[in-house]
C-alpha atoms as a PDB file:
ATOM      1  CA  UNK A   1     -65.747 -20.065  93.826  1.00  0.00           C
ATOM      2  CA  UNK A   2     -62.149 -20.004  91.859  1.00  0.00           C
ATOM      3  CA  UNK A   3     -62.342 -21.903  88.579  1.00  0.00           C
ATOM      4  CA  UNK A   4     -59.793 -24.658  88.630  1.00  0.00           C
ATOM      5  CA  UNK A   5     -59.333 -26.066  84.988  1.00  0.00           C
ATOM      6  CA  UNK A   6     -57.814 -29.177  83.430  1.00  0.00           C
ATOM      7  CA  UNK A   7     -55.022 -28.045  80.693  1.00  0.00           C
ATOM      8  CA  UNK A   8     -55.712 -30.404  77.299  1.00  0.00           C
ATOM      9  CA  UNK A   9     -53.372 -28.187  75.361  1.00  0.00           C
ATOM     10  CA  UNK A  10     -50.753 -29.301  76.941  1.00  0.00           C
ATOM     11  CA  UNK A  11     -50.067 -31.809  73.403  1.00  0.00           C
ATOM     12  CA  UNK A  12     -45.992 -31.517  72.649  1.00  0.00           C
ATOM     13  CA  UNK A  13     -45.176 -29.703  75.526  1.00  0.00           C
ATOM     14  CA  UNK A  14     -42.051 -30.958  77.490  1.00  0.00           C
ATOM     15  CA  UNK A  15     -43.177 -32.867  80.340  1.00  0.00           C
ATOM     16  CA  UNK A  16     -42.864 -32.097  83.876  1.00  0.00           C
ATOM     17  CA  UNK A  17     -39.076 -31.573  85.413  1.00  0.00           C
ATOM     18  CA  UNK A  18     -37.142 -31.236  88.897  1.00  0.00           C
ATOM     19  CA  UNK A  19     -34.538 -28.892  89.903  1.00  0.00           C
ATOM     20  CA  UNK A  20     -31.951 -29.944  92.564  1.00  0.00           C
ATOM     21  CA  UNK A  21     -28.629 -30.627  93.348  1.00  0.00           C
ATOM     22  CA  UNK A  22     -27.813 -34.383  92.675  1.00  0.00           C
ATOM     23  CA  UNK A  23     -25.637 -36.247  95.153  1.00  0.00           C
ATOM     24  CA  UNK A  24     -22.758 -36.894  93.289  1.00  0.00           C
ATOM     25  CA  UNK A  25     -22.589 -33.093  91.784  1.00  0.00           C
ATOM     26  CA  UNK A  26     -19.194 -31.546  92.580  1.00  0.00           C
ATOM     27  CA  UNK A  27     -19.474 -28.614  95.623  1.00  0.00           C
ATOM     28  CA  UNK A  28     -20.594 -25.130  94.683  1.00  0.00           C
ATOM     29  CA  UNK A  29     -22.234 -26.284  92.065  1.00  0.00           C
ATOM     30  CA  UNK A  30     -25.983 -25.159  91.222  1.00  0.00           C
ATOM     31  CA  UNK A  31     -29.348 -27.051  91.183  1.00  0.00           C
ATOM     32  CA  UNK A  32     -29.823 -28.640  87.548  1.00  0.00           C
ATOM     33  CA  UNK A  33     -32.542 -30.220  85.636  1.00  0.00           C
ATOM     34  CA  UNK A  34     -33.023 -34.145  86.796  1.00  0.00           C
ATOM     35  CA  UNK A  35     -34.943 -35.912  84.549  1.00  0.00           C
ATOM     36  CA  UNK A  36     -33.768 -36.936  81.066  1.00  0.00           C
ATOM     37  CA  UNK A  37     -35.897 -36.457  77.646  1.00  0.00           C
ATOM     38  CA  UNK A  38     -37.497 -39.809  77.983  1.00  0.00           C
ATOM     39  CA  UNK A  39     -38.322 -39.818  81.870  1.00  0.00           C
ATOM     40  CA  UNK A  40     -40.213 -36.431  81.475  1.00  0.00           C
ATOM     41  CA  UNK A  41     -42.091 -37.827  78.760  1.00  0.00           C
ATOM     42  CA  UNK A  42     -42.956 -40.775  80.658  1.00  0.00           C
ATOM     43  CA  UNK A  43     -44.224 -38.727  83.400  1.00  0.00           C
ATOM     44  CA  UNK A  44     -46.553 -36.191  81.072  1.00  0.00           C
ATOM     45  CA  UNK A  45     -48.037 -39.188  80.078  1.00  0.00           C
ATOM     46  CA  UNK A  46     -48.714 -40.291  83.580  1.00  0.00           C
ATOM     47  CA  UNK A  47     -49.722 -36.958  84.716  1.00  0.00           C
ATOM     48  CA  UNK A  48     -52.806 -34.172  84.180  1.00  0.00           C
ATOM     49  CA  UNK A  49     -51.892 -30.686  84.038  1.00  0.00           C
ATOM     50  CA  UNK A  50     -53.836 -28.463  86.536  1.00  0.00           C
ATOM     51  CA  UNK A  51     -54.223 -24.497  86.129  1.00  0.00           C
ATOM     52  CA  UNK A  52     -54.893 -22.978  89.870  1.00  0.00           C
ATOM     53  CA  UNK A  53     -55.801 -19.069  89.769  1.00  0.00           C
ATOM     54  CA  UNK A  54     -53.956 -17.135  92.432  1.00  0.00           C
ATOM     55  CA  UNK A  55     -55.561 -17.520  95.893  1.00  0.00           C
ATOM     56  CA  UNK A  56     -56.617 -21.186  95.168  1.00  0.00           C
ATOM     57  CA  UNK A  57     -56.021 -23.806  97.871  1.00  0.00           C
ATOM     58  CA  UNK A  58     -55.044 -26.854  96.139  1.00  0.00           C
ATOM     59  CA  UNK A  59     -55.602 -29.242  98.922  1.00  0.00           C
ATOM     60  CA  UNK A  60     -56.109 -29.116 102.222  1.00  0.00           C
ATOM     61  CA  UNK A  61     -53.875 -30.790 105.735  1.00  0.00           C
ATOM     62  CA  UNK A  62     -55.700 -33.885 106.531  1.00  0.00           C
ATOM     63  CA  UNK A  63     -57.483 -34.299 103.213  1.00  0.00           C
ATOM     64  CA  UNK A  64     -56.705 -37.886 101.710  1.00  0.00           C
ATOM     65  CA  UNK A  65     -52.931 -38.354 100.438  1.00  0.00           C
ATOM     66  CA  UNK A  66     -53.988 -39.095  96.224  1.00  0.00           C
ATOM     67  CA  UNK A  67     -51.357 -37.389  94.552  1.00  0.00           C
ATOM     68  CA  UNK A  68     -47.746 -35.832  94.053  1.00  0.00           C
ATOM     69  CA  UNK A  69     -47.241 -32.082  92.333  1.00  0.00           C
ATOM     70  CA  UNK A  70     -44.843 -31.136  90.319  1.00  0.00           C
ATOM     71  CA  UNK A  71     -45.015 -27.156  89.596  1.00  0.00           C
ATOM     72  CA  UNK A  72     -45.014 -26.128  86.367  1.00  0.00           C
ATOM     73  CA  UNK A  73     -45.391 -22.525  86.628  1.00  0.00           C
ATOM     74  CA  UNK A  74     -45.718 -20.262  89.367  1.00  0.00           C
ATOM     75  CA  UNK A  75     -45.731 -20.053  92.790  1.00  0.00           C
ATOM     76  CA  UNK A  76     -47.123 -21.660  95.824  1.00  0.00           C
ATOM     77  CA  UNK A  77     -47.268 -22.119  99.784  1.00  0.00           C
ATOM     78  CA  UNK A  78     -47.277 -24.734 102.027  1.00  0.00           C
ATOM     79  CA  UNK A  79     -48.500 -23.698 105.848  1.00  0.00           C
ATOM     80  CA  UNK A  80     -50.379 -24.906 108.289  1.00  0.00           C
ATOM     81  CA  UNK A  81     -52.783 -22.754 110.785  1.00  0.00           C
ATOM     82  CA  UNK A  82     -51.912 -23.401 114.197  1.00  0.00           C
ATOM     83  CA  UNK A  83     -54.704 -24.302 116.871  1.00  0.00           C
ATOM     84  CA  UNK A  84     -54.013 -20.460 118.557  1.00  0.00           C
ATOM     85  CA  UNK A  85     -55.017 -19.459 115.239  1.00  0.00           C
ATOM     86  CA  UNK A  86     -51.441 -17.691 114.026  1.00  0.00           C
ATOM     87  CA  UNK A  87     -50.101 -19.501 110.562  1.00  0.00           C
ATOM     88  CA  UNK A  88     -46.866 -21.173 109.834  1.00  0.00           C
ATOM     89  CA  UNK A  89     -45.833 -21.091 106.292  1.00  0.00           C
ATOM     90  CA  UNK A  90     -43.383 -23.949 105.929  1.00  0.00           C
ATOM     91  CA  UNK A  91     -42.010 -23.134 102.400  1.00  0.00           C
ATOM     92  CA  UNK A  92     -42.178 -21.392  99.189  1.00  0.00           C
ATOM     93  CA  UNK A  93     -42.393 -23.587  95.769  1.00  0.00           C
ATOM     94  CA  UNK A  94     -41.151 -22.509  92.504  1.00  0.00           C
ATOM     95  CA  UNK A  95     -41.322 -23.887  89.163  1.00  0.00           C
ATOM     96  CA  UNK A  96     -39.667 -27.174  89.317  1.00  0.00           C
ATOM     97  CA  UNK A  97     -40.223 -27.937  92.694  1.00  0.00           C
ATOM     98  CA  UNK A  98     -42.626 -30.903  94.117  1.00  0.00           C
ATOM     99  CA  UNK A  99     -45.170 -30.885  96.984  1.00  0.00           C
ATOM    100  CA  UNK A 100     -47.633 -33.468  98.080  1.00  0.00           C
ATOM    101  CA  UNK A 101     -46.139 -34.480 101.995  1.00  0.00           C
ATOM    102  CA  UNK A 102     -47.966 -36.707 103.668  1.00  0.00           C
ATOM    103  CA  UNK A 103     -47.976 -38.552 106.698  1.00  0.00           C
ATOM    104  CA  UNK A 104     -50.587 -41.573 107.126  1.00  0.00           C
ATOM    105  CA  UNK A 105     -52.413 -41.005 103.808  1.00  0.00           C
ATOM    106  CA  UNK A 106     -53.129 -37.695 104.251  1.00  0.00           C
ATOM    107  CA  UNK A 107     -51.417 -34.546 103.738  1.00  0.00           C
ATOM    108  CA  UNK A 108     -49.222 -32.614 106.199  1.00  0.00           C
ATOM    109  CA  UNK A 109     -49.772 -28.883 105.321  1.00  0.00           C
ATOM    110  CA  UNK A 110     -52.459 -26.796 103.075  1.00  0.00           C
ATOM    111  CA  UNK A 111     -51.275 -26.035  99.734  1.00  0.00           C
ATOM    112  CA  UNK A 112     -52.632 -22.888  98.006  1.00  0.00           C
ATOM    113  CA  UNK A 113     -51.626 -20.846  94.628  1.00  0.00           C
ATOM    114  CA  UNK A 114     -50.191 -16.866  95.068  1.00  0.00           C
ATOM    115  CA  UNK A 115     -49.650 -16.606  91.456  1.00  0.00           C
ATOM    116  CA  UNK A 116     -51.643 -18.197  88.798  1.00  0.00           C
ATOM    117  CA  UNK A 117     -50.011 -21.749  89.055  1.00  0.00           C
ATOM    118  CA  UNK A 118     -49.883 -24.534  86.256  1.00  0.00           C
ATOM    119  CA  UNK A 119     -49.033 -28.112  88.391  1.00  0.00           C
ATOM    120  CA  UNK A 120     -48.034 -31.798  86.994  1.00  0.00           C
ATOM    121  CA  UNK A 121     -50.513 -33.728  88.345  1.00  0.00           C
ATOM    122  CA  UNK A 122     -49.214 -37.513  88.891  1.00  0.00           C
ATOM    123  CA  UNK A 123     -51.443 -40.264  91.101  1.00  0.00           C
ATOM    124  CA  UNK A 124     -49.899 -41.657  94.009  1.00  0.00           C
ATOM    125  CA  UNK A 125     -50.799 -45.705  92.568  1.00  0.00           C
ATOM    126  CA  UNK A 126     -49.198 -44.673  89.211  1.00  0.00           C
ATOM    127  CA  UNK A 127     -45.973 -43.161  90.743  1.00  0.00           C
ATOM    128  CA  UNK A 128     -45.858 -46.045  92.655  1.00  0.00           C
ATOM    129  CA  UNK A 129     -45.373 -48.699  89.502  1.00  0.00           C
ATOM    130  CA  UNK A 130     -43.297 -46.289  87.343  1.00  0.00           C
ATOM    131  CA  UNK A 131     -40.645 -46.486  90.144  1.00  0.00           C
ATOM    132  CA  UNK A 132     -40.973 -50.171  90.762  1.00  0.00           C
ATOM    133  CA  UNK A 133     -39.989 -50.321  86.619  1.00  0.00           C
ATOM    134  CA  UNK A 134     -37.577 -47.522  86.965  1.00  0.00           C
ATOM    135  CA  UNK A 135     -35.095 -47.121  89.522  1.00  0.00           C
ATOM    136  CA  UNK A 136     -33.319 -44.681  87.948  1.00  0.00           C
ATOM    137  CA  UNK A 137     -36.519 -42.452  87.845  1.00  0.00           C
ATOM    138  CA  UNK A 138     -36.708 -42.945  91.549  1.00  0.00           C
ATOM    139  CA  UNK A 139     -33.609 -42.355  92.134  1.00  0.00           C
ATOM    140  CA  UNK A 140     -33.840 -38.369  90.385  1.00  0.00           C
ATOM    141  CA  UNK A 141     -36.838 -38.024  92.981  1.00  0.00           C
ATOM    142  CA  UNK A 142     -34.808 -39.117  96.054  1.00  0.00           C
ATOM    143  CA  UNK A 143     -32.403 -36.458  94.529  1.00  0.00           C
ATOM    144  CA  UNK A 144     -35.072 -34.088  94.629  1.00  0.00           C
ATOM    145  CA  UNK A 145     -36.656 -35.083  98.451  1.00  0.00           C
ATOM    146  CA  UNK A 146     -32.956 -34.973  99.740  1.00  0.00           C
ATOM    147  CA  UNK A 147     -32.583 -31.617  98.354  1.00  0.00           C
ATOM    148  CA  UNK A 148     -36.196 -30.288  99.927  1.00  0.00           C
ATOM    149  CA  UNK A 149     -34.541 -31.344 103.277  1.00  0.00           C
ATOM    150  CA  UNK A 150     -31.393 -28.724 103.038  1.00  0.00           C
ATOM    151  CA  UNK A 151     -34.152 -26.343 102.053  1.00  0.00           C
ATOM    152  CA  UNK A 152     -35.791 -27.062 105.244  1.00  0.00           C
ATOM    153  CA  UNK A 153     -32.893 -27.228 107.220  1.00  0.00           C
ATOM    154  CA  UNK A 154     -31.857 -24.008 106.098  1.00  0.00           C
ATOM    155  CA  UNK A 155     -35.768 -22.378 106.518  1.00  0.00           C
ATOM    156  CA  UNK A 156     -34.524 -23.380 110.210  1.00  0.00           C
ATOM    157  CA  UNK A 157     -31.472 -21.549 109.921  1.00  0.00           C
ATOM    158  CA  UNK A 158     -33.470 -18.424 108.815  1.00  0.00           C
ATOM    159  CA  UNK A 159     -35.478 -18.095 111.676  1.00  0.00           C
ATOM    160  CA  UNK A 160     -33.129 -18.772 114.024  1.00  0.00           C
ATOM    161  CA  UNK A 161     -31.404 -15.562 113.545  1.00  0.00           C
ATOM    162  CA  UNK A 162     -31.739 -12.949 115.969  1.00  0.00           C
ATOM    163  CA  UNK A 163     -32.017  -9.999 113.470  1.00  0.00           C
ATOM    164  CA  UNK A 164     -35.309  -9.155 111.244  1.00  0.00           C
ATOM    165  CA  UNK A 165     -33.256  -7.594 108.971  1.00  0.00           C
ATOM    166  CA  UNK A 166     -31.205 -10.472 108.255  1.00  0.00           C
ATOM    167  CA  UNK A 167     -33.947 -13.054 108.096  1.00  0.00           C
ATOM    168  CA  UNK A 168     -35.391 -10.260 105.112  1.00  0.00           C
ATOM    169  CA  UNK A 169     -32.437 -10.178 103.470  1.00  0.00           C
ATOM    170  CA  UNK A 170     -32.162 -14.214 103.459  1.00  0.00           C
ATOM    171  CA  UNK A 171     -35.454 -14.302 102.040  1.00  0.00           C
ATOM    172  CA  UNK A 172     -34.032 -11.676  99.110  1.00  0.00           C
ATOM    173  CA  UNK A 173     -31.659 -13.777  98.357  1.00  0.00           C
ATOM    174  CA  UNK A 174     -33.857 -17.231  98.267  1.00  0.00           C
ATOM    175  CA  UNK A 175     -36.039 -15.155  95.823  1.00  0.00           C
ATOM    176  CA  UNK A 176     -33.172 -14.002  93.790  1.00  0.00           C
ATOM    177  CA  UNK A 177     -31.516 -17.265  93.123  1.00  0.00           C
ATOM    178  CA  UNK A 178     -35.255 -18.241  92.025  1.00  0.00           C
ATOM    179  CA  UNK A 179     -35.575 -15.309  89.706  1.00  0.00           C
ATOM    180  CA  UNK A 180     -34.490 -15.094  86.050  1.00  0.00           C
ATOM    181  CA  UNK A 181     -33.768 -11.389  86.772  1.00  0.00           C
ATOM    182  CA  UNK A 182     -29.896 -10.405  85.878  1.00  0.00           C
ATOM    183  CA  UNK A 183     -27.990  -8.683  88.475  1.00  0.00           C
ATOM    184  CA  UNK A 184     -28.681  -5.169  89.210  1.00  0.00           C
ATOM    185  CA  UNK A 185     -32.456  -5.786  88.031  1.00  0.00           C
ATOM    186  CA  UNK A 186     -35.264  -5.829  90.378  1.00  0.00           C
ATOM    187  CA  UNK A 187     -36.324  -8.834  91.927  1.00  0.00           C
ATOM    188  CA  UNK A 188     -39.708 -10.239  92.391  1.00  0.00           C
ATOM    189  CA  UNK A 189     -41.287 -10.665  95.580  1.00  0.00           C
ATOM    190  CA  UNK A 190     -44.386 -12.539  95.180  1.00  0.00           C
ATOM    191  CA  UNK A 191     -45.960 -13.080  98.555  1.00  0.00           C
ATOM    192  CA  UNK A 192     -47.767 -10.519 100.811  1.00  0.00           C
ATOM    193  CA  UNK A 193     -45.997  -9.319 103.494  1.00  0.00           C
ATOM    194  CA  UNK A 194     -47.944 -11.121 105.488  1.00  0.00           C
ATOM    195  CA  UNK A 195     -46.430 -14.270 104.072  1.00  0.00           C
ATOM    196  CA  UNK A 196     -43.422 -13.363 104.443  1.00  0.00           C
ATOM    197  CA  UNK A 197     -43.713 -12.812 108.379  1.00  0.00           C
ATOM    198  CA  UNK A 198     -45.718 -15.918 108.606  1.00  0.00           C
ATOM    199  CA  UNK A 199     -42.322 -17.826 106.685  1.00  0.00           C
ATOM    200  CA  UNK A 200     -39.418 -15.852 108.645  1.00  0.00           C
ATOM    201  CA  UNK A 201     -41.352 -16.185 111.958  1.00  0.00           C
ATOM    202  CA  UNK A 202     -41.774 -12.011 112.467  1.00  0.00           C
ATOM    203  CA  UNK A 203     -44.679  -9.734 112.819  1.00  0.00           C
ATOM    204  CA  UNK A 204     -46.487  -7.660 110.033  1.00  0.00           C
ATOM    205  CA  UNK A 205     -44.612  -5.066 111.573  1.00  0.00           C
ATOM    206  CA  UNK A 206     -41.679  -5.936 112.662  1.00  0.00           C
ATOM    207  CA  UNK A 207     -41.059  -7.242 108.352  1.00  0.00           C
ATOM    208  CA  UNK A 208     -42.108  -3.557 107.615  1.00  0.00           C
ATOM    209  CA  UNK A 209     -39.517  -2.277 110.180  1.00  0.00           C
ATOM    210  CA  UNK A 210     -36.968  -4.774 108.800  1.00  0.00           C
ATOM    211  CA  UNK A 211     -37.688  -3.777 105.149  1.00  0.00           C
ATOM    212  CA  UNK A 212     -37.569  -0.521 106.116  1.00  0.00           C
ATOM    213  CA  UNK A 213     -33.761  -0.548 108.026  1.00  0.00           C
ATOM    214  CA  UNK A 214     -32.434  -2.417 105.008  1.00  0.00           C
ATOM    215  CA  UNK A 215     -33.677   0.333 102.591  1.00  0.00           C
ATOM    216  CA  UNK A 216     -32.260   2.893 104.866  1.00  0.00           C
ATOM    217  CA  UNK A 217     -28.969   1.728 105.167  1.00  0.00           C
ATOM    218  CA  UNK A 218     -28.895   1.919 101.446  1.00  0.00           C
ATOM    219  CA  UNK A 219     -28.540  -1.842 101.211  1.00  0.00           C
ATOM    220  CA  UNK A 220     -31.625  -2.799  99.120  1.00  0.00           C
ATOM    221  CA  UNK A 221     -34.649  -0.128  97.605  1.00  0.00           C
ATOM    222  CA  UNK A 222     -37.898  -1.810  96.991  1.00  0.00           C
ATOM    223  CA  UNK A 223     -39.347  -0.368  93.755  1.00  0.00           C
ATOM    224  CA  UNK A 224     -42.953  -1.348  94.564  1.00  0.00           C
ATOM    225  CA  UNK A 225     -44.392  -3.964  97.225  1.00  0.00           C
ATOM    226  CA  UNK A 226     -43.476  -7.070  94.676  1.00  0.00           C
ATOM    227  CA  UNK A 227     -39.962  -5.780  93.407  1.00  0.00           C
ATOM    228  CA  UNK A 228     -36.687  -5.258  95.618  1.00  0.00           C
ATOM    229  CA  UNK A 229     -33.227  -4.212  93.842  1.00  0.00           C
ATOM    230  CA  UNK A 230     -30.127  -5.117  96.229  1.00  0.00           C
ATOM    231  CA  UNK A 231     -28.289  -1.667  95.996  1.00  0.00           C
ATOM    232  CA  UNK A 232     -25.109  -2.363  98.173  1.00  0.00           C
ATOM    233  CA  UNK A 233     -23.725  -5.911  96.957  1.00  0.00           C
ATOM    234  CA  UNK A 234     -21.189  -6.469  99.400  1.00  0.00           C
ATOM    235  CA  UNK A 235     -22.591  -5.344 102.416  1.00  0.00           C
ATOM    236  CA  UNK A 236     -26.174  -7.735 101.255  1.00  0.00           C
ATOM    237  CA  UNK A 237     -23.940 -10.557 100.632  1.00  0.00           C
ATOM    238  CA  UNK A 238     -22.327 -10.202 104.142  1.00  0.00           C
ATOM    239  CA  UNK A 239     -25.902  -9.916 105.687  1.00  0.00           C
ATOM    240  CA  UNK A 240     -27.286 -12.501 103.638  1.00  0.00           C
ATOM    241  CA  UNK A 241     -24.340 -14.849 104.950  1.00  0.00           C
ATOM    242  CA  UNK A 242     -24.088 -13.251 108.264  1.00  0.00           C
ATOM    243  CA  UNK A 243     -25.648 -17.084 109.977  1.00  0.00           C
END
């Protein structure tokens, strides 16, 4: 069984933040930082910080609704396995992002670690009274919830293209705008390919062939099985875009 730990040294470290685009943020603008100084230390002191090895479910769908996640570090998936026993991954999370859906009291999708993960742990009950005290807190995590629903909207997008290739090269660019990794540098892929057929809706094989057609073309070269460096910048951008 994975070991899943309780952080205590977390003592002085900044508390748990959101990334997003805020409604009132002027077009083609980036996702920023929500929560001031004071609201992230309110929430660390709300909140236990949870270390997940890699491979570690989290929770489970239909297990009891206790508790929102804000990640810390890492990355995680959110899927659910279908009754003919193929499995939908319904997003990627990244530091800064929050998961914990639920419908009824209990959650939507199974949530498990790739990487080694380190989550802000906050209870449902407690959540519930900071925002009653602080609308303004609430009001970042609308920000944040509104901003999960483009993500989703555009996962649809994604998958309702016609070519592998560009539904791969989508996914590049997801996981570029994610990475810290300056231009020309490779960029980290993090799921299996399995995951990543099971997110763009493909085969094993038919993200293999995709992959393979990109790298061909001399559009991308993937230096190992977690690393991709876009090659041809135009021509990615126009696939990328190509919806």
């Amino acid at each position: 069984m994975k070991r899943v730990t309780v952080d205590t040294s977390m003592a002085g470290v900044a508390g748990p933040s959101l990334l997003a685009v805020p409604f009132l943020q002027r077009a083609g603008s980036g996702p920023v930082q929500l929560f001031s100084d004071a609201q992230r230390q309110l929430l660390a002191s709300h909140a236990s910080v949870r270390v997940f090895p890699a491979r570690t479910v989290i929770y489970r769908a239909g297990a009891p609704a206790e508790a929102l996640f804000i990640v810390g570090s890492g990355v995680v998936k959110s899927f659910r396995d279908l009754p003919s026993g193929r499995r939908r991954i319904a997003t990627f999370l990244f530091p800064r992002d929050l998961f914990g859906l639920a419908e009824a009291g209990r959650y939507v999708n199974t949530l498990q670690a790739i990487t080694p993960v380190r989550v802000h742990q906050l209870d449902i009950h407690a959540l519930t009274e900071l925002f009653e005290r602080d609308a303004a807190l609430e009001f970042q995590f609308l920000c944040k919830a509104v901003h999960v629903l483009r993500e989703a909207q555009h996962h649809n997008i994604i998958v309702g293209r016609r070519d592998a290739g560009g539904r791969v090269a989508m996914l590049i660019r997801l996981l570029e705008k994610q990475s810290a990794a300056a231009r020309g540098e490779p960029v980290p892929i993090p799921m299996s390919r399995s995951d990543i057929g099971n997110y763009l809706g493909l085969s094993l094989e038919a993200v293999v062939r995709a992959s393979g057609r990109l790298e061909r073309q001399g559009i991308v070269e993937f230096v190992d099985r977690h690393h991709v460096r876009i090659i041809d910048r135009r021509r990615f951008d126009a696939l990328a875009s190509n919806v």
